[in-house]
PDB file of N, CA and C in Angstrom:
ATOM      1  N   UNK A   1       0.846  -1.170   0.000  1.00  0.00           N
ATOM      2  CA  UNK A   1       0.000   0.000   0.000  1.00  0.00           C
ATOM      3  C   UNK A   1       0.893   1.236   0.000  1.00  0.00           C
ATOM      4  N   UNK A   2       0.618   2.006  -1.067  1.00  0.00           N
ATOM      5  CA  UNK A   2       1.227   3.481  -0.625  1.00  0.00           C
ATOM      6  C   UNK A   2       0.159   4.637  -0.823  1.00  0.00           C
ATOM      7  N   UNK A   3       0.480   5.719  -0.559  1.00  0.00           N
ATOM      8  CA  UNK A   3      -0.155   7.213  -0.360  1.00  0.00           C
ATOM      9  C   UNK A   3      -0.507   7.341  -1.522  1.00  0.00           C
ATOM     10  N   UNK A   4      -1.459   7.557  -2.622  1.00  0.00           N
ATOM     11  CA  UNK A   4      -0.984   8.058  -4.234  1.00  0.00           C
ATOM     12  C   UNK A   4      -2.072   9.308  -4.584  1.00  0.00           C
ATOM     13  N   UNK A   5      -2.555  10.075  -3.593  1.00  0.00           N
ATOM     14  CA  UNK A   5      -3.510  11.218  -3.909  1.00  0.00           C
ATOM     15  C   UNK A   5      -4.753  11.529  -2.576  1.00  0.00           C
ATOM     16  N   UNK A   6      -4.672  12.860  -2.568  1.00  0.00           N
ATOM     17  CA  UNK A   6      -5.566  13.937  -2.134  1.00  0.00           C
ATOM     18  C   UNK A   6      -6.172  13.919  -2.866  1.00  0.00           C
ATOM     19  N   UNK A   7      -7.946  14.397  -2.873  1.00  0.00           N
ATOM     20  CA  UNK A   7      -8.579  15.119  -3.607  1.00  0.00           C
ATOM     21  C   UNK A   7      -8.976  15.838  -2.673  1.00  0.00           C
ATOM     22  N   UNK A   8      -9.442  17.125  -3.476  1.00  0.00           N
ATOM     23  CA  UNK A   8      -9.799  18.206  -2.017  1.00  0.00           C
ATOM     24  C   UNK A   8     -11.699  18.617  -3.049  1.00  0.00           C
ATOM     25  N   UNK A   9     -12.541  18.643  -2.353  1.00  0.00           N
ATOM     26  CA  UNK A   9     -13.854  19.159  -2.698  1.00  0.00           C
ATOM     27  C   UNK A   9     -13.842  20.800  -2.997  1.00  0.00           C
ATOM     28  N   UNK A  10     -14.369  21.199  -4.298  1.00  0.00           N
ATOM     29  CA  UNK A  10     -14.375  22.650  -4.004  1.00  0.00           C
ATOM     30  C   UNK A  10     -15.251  23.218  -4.811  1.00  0.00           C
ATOM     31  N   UNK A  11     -15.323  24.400  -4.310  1.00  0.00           N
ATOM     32  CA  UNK A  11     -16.628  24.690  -5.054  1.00  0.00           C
ATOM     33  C   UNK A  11     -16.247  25.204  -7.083  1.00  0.00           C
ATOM     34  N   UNK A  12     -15.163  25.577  -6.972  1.00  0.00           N
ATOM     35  CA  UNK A  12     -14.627  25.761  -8.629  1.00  0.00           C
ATOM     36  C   UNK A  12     -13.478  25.643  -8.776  1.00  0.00           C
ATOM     37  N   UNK A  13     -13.323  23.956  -9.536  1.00  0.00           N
ATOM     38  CA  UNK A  13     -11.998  23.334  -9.567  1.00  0.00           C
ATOM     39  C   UNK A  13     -11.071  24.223  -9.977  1.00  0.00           C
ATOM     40  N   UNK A  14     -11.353  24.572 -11.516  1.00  0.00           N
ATOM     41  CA  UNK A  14     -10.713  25.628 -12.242  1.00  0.00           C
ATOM     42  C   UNK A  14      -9.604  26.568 -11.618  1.00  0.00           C
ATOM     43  N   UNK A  15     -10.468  27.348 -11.008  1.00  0.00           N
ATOM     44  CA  UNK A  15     -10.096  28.404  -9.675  1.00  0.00           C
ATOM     45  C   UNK A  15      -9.145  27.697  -8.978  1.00  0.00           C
ATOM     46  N   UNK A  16      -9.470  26.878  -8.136  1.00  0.00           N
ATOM     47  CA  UNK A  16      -8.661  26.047  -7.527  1.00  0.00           C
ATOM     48  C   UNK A  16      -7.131  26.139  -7.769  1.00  0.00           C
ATOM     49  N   UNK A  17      -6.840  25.015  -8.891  1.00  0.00           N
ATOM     50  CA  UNK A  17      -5.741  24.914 -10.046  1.00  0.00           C
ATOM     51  C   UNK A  17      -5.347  26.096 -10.245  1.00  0.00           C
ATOM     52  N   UNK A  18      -5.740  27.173 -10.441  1.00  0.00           N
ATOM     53  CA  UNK A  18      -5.161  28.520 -11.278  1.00  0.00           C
ATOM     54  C   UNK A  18      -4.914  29.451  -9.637  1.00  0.00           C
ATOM     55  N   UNK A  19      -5.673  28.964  -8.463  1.00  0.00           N
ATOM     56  CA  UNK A  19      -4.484  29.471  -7.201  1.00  0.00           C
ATOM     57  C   UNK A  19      -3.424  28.853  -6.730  1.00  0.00           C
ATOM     58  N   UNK A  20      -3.472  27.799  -6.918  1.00  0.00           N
ATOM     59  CA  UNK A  20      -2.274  26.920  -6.857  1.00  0.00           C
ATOM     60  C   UNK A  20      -1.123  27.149  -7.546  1.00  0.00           C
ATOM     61  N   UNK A  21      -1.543  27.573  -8.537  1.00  0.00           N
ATOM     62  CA  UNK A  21      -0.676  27.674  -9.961  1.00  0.00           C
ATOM     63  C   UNK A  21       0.616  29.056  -9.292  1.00  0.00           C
ATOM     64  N   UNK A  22      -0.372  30.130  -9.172  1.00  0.00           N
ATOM     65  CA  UNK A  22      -0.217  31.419  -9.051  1.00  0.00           C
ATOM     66  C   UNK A  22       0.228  31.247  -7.681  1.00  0.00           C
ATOM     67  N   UNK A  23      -0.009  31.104  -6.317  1.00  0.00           N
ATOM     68  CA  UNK A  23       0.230  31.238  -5.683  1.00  0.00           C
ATOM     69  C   UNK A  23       1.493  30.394  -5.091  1.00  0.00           C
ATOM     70  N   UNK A  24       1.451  29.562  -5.887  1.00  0.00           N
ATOM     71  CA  UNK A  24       2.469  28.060  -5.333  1.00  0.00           C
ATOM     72  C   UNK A  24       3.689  27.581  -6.140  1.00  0.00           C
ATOM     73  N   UNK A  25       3.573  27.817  -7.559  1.00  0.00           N
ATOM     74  CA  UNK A  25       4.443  27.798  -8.708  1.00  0.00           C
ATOM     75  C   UNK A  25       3.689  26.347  -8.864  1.00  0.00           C
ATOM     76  N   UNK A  26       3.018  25.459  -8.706  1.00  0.00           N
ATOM     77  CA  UNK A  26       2.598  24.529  -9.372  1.00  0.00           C
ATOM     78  C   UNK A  26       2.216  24.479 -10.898  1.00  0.00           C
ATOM     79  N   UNK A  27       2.307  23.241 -11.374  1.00  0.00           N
ATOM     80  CA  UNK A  27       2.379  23.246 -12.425  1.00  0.00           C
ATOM     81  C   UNK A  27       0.940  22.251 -12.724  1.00  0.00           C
ATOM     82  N   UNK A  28      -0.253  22.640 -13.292  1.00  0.00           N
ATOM     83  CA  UNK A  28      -0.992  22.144 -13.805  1.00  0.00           C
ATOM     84  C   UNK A  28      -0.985  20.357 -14.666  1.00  0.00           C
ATOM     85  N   UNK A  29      -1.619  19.390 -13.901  1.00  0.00           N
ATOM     86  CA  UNK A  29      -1.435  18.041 -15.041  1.00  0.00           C
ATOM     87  C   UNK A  29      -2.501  18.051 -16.079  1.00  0.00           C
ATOM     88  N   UNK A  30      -3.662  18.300 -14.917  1.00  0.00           N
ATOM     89  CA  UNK A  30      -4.864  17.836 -16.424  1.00  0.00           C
ATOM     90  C   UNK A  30      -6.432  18.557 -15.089  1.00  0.00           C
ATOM     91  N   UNK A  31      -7.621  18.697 -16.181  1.00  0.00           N
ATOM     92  CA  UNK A  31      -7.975  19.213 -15.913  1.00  0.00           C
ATOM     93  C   UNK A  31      -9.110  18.891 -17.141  1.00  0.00           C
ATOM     94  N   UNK A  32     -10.291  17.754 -16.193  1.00  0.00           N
ATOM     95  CA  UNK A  32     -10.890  17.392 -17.338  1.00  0.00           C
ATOM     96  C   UNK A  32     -12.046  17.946 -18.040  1.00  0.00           C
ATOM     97  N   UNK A  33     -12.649  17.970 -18.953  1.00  0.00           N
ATOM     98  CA  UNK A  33     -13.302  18.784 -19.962  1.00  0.00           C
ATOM     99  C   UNK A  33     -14.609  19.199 -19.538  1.00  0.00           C
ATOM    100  N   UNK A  34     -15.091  18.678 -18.458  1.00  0.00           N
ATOM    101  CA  UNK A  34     -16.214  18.892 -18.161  1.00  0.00           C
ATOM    102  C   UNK A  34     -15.869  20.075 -16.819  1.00  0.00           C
ATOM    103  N   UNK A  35     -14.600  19.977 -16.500  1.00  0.00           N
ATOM    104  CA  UNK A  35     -14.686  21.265 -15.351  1.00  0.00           C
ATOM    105  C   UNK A  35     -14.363  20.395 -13.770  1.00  0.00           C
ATOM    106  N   UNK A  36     -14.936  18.906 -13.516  1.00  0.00           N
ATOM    107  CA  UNK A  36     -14.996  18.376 -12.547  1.00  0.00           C
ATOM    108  C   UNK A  36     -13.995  17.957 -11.735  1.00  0.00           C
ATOM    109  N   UNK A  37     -13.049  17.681 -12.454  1.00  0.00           N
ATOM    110  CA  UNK A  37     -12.024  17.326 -12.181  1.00  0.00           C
ATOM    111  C   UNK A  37     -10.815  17.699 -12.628  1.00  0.00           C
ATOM    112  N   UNK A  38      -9.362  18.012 -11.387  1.00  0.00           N
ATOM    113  CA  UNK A  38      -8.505  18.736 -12.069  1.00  0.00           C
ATOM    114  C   UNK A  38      -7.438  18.151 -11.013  1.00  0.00           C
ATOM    115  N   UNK A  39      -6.534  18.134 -12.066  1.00  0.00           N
ATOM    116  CA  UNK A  39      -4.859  17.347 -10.748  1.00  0.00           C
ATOM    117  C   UNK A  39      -3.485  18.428 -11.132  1.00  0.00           C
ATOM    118  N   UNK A  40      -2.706  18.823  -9.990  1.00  0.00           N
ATOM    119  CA  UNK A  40      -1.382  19.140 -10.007  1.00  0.00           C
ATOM    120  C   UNK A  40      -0.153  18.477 -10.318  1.00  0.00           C
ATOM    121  N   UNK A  41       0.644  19.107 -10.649  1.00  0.00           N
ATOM    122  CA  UNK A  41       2.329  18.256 -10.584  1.00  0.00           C
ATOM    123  C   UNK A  41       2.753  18.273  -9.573  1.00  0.00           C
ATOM    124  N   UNK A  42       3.069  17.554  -8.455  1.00  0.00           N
ATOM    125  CA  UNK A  42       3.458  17.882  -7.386  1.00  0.00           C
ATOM    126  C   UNK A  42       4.421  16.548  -6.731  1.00  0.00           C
ATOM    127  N   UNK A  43       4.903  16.284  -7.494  1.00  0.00           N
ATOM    128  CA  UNK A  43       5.505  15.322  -7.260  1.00  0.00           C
ATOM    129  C   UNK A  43       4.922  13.681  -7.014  1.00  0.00           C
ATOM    130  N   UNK A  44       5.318  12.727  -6.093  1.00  0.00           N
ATOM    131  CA  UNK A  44       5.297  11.479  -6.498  1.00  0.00           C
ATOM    132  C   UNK A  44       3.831  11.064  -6.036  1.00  0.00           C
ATOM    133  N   UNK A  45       2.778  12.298  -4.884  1.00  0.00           N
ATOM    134  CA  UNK A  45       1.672  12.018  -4.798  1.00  0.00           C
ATOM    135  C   UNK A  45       0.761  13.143  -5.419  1.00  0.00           C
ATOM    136  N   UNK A  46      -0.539  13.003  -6.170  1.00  0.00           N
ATOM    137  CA  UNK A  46      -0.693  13.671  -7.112  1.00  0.00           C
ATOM    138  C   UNK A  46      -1.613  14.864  -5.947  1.00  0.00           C
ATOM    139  N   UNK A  47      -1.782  15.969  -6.037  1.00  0.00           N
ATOM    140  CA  UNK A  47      -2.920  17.195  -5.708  1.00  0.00           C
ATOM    141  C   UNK A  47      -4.030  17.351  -6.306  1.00  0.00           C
ATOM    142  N   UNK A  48      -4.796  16.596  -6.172  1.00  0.00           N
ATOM    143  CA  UNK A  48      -6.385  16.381  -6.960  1.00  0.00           C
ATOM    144  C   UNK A  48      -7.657  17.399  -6.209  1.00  0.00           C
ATOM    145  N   UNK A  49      -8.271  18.395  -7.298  1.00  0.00           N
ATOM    146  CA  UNK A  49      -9.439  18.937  -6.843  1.00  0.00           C
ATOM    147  C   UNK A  49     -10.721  18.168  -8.110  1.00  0.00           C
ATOM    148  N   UNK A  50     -11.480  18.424  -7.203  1.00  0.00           N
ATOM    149  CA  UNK A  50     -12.961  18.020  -7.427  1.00  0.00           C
ATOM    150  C   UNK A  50     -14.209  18.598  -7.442  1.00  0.00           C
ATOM    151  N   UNK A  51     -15.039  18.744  -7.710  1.00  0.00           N
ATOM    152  CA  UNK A  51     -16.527  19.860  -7.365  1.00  0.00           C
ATOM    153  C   UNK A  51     -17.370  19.315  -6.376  1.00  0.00           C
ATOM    154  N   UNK A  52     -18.107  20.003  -6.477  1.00  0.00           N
ATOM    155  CA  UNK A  52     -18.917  19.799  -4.465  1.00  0.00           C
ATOM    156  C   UNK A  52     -19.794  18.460  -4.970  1.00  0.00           C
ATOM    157  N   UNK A  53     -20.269  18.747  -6.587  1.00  0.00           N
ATOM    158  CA  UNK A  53     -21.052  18.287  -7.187  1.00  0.00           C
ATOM    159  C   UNK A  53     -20.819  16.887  -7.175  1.00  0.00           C
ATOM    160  N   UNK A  54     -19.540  16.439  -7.683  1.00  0.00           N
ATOM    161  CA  UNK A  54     -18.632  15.485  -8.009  1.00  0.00           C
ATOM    162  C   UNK A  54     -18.639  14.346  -6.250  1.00  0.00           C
ATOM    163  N   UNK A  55     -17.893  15.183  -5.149  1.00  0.00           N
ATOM    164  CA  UNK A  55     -18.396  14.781  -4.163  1.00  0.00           C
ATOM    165  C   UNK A  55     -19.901  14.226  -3.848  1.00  0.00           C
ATOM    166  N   UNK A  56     -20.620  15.132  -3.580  1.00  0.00           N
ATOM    167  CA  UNK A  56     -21.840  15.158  -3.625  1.00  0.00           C
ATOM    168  C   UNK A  56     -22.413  13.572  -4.023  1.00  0.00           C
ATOM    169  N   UNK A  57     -22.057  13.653  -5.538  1.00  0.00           N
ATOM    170  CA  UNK A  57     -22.612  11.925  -6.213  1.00  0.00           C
ATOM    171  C   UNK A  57     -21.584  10.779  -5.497  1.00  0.00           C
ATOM    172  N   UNK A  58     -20.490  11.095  -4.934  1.00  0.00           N
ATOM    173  CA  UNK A  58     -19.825  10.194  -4.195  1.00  0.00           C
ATOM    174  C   UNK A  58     -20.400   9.450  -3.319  1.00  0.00           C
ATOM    175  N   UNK A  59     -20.935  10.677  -2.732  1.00  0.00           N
ATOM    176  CA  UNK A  59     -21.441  10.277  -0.756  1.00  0.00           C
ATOM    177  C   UNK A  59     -22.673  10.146  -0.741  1.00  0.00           C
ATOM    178  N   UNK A  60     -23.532   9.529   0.081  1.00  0.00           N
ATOM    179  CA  UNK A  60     -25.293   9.368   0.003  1.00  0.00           C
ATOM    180  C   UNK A  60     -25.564  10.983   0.437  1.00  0.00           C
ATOM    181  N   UNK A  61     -24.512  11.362   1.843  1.00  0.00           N
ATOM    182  CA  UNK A  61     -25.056  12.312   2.305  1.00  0.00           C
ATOM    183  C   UNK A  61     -24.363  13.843   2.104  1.00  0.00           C
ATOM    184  N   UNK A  62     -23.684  13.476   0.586  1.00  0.00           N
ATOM    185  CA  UNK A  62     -22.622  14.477   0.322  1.00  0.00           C
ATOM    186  C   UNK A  62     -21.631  15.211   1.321  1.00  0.00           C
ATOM    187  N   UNK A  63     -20.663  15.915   0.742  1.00  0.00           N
ATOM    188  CA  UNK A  63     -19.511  16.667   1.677  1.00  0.00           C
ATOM    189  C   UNK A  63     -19.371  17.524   2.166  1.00  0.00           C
ATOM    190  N   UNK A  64     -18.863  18.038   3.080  1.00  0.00           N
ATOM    191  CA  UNK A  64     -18.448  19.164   3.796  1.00  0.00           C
ATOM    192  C   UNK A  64     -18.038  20.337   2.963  1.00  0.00           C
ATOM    193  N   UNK A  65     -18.308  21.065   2.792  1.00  0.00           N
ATOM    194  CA  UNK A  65     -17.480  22.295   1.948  1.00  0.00           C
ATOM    195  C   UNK A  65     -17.304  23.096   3.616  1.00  0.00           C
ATOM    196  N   UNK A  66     -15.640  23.300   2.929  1.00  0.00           N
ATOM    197  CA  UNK A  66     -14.433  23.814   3.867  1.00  0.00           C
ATOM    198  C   UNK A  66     -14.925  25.363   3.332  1.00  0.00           C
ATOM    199  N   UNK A  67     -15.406  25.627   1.652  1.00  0.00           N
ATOM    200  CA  UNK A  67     -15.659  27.198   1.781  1.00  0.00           C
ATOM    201  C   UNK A  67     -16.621  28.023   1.785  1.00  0.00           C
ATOM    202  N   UNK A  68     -17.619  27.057   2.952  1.00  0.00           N
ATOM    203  CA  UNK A  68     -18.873  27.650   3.289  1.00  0.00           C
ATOM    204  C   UNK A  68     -18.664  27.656   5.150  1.00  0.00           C
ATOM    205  N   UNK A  69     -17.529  26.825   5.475  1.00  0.00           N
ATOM    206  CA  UNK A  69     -17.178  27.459   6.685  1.00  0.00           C
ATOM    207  C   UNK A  69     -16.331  28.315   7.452  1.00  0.00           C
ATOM    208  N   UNK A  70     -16.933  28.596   8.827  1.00  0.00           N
ATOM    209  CA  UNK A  70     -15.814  30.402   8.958  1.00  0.00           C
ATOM    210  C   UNK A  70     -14.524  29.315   9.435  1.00  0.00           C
ATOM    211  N   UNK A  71     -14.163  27.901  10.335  1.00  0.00           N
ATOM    212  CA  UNK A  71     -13.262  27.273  10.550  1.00  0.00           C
ATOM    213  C   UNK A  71     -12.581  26.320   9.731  1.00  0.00           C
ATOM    214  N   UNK A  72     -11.478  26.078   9.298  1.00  0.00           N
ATOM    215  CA  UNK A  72     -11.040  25.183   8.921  1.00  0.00           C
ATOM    216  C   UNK A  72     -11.404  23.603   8.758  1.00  0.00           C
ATOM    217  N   UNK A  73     -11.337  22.863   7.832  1.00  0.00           N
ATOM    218  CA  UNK A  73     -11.222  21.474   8.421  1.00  0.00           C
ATOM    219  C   UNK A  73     -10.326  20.984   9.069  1.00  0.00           C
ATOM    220  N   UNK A  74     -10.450  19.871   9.526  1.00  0.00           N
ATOM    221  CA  UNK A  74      -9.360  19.409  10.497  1.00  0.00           C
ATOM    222  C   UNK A  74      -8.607  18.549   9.614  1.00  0.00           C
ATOM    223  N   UNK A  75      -8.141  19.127   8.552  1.00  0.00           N
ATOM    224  CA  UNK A  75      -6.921  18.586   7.857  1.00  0.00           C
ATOM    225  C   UNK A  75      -6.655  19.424   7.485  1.00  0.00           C
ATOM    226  N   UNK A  76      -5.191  19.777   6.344  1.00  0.00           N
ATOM    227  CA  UNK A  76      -4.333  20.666   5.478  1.00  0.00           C
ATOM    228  C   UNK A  76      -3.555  19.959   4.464  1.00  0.00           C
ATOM    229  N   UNK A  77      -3.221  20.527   3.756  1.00  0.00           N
ATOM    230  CA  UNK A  77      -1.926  20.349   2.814  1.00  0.00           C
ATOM    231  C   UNK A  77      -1.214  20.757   2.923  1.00  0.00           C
ATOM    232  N   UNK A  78      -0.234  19.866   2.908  1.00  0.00           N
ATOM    233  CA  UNK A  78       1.607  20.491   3.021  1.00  0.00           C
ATOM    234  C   UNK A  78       2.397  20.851   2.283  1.00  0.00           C
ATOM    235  N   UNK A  79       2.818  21.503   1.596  1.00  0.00           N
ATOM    236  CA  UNK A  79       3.410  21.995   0.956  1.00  0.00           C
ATOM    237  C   UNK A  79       5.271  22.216   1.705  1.00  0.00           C
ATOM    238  N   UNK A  80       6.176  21.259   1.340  1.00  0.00           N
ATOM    239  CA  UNK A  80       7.542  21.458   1.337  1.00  0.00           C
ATOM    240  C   UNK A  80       8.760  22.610   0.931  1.00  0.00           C
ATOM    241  N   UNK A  81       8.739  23.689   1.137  1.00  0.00           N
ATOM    242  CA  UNK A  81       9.921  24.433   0.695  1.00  0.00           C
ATOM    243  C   UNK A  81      10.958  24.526   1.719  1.00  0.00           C
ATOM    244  N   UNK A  82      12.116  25.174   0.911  1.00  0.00           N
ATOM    245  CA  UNK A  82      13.525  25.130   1.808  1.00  0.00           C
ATOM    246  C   UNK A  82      13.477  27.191   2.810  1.00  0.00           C
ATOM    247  N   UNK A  83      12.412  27.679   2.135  1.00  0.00           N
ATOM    248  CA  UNK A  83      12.049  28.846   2.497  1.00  0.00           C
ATOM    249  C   UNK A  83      10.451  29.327   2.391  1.00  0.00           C
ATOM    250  N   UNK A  84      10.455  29.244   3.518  1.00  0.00           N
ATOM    251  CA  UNK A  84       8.486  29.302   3.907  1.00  0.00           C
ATOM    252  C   UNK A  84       8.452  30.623   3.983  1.00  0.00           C
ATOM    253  N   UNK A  85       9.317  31.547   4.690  1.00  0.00           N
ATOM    254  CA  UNK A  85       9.021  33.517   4.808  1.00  0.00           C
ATOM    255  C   UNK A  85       8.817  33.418   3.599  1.00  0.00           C
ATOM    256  N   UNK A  86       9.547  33.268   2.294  1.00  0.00           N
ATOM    257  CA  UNK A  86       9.726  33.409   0.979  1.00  0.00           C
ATOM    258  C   UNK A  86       8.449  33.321   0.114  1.00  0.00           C
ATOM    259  N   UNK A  87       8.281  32.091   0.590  1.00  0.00           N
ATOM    260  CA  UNK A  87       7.098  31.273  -0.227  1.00  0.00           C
ATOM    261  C   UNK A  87       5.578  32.043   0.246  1.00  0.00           C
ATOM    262  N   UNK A  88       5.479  32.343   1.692  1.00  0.00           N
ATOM    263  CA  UNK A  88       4.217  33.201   2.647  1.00  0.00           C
ATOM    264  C   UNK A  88       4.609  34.431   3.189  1.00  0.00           C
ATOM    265  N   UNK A  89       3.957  35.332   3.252  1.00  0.00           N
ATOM    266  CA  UNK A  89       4.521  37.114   3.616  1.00  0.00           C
ATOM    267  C   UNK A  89       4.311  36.916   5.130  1.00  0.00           C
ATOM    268  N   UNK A  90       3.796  36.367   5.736  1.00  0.00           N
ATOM    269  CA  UNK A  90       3.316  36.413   7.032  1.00  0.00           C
ATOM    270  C   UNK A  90       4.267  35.644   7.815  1.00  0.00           C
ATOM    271  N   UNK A  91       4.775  36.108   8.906  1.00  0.00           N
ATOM    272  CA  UNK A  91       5.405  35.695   9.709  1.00  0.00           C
ATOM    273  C   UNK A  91       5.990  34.188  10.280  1.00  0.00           C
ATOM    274  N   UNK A  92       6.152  33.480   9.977  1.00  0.00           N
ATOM    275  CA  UNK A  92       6.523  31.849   9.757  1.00  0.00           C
ATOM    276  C   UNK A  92       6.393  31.726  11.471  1.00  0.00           C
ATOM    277  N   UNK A  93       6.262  30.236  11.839  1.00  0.00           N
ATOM    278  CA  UNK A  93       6.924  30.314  13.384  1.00  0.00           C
ATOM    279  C   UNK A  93       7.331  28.622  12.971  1.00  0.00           C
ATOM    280  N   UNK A  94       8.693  28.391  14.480  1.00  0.00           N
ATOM    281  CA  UNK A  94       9.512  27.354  14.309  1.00  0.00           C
ATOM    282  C   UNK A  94       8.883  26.559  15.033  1.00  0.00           C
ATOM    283  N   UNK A  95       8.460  25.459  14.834  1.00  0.00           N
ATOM    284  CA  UNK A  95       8.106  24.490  16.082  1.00  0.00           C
ATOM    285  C   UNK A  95       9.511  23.841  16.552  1.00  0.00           C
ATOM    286  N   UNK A  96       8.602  23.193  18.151  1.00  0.00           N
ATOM    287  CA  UNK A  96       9.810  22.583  18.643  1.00  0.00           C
ATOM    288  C   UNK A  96      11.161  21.677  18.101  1.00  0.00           C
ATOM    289  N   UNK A  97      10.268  21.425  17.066  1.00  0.00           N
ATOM    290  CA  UNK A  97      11.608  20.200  16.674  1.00  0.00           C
ATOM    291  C   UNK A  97      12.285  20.777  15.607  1.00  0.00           C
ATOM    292  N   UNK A  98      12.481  22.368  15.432  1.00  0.00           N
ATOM    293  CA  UNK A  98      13.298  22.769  14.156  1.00  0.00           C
ATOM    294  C   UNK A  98      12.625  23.385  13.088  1.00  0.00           C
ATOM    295  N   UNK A  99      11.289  22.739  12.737  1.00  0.00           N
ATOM    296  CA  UNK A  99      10.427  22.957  10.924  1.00  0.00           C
ATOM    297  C   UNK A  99      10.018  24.234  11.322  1.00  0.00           C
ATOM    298  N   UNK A 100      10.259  25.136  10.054  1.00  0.00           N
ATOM    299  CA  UNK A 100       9.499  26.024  10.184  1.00  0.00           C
ATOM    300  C   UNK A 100       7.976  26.072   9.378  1.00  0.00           C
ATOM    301  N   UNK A 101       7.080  26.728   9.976  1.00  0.00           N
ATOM    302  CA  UNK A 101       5.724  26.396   9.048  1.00  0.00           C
ATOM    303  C   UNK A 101       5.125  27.565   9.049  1.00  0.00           C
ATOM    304  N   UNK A 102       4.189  27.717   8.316  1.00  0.00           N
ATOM    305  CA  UNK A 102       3.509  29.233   8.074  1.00  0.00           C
ATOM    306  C   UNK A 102       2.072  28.427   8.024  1.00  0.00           C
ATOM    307  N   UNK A 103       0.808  29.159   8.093  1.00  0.00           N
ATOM    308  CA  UNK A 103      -0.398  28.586   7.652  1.00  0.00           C
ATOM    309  C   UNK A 103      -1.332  29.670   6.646  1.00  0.00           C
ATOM    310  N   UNK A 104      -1.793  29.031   5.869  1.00  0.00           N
ATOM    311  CA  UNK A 104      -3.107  29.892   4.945  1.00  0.00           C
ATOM    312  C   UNK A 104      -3.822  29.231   4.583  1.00  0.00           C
ATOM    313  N   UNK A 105      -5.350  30.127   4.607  1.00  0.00           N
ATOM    314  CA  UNK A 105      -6.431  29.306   3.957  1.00  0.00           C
ATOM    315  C   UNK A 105      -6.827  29.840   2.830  1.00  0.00           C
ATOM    316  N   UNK A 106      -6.483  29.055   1.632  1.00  0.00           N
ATOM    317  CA  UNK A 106      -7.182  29.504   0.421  1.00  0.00           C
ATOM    318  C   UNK A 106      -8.310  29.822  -0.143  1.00  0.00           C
ATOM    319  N   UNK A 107      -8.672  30.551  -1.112  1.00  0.00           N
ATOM    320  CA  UNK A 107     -10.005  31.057  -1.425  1.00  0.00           C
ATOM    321  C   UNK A 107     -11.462  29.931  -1.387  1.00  0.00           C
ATOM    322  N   UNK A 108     -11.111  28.474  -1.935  1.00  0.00           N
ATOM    323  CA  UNK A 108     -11.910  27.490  -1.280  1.00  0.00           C
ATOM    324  C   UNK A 108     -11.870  26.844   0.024  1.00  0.00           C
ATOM    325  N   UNK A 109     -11.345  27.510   0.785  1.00  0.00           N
ATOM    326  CA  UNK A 109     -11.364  27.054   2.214  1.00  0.00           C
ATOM    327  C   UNK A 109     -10.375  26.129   2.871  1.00  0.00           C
ATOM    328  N   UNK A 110      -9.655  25.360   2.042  1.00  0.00           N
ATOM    329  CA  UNK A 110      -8.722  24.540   2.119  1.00  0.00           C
ATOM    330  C   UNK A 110      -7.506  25.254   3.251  1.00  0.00           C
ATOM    331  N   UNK A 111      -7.200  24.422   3.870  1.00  0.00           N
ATOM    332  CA  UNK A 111      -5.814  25.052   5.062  1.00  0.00           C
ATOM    333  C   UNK A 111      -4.652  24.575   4.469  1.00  0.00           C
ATOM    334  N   UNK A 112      -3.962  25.478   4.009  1.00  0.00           N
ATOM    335  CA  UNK A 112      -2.498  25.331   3.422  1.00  0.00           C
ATOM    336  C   UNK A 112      -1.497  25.165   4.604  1.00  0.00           C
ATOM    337  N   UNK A 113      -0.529  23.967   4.498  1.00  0.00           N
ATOM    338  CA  UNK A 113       0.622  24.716   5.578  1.00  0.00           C
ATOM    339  C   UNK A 113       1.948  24.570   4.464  1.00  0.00           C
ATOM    340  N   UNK A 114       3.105  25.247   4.769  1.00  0.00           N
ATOM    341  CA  UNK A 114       3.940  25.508   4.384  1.00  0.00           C
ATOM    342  C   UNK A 114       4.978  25.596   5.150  1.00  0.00           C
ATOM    343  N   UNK A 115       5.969  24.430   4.338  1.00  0.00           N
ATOM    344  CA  UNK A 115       6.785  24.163   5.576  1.00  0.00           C
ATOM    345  C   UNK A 115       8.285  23.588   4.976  1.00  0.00           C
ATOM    346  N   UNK A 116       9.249  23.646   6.123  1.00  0.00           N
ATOM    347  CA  UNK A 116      10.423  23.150   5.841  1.00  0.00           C
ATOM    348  C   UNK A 116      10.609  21.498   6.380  1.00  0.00           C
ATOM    349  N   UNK A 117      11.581  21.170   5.165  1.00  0.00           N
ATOM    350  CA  UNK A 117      11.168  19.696   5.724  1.00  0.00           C
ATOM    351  C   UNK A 117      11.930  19.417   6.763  1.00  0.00           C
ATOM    352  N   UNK A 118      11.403  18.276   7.733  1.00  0.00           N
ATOM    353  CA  UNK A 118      11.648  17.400   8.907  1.00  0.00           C
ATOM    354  C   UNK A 118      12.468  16.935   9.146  1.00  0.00           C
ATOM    355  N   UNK A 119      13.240  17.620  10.341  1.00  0.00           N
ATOM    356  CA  UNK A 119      15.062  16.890  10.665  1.00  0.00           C
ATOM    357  C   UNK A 119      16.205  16.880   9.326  1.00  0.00           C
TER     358      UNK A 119
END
């Protein structure tokens, strides 16, 4: 068994992808024709967004949208750089064991962290 993808629910994949893009230097994979579905380059596990809609037909009792609430979900994405001030304008802080991390929540609600990697 290994890790091989996130999908994150949102309300406009598109959007999504094109803050990522812009905000992250990511690089767009695919992004399918109907709008529903859209994945990042991000190395060896893929960054997959989805529509509420898409969810929605998943689940009997459909999903949570993260950007219809004022709190976070209780997950994030991590995002790896060797410089997090760089990468986020806002003040970074070090946790105990060394990493530095910054946090943001993107325009679909999603909790970004940004961080240096571990030991």
């Amino acid at each position: 068994m290994k890790f091989g993808y996130t999908i994150v629910y949102v309300p406009d994949v598109k959007a999504s992808l094109v803050f990522f893009e812009k905000a992250f230097g990511l690089t767009r994979r695919f992004l399918h024709e109907a709008g529903d579905y859209g994945e990042l380059e991000t190395g060896a596990t893929t960054l997959a967004f989805a529509s509420h809609g898409l969810g929605d037909s998943n689940f009997a009792s459909g999903v949570v949208r993260a950007s219809e609430s004022d709190r976070p979900l209780g997950m994030e994405i991590g995002l790896v750089t060797d410089d997090v001030a760089k990468a986020h304008k806002t003040a970074p802080t070090t946790k105990p064991w060394g990493q530095t991390v910054s946090y943001l929540r993107c325009p679909a609600g999603t909790l970004v962290e940004l961080c240096t990697p571990v030991g």
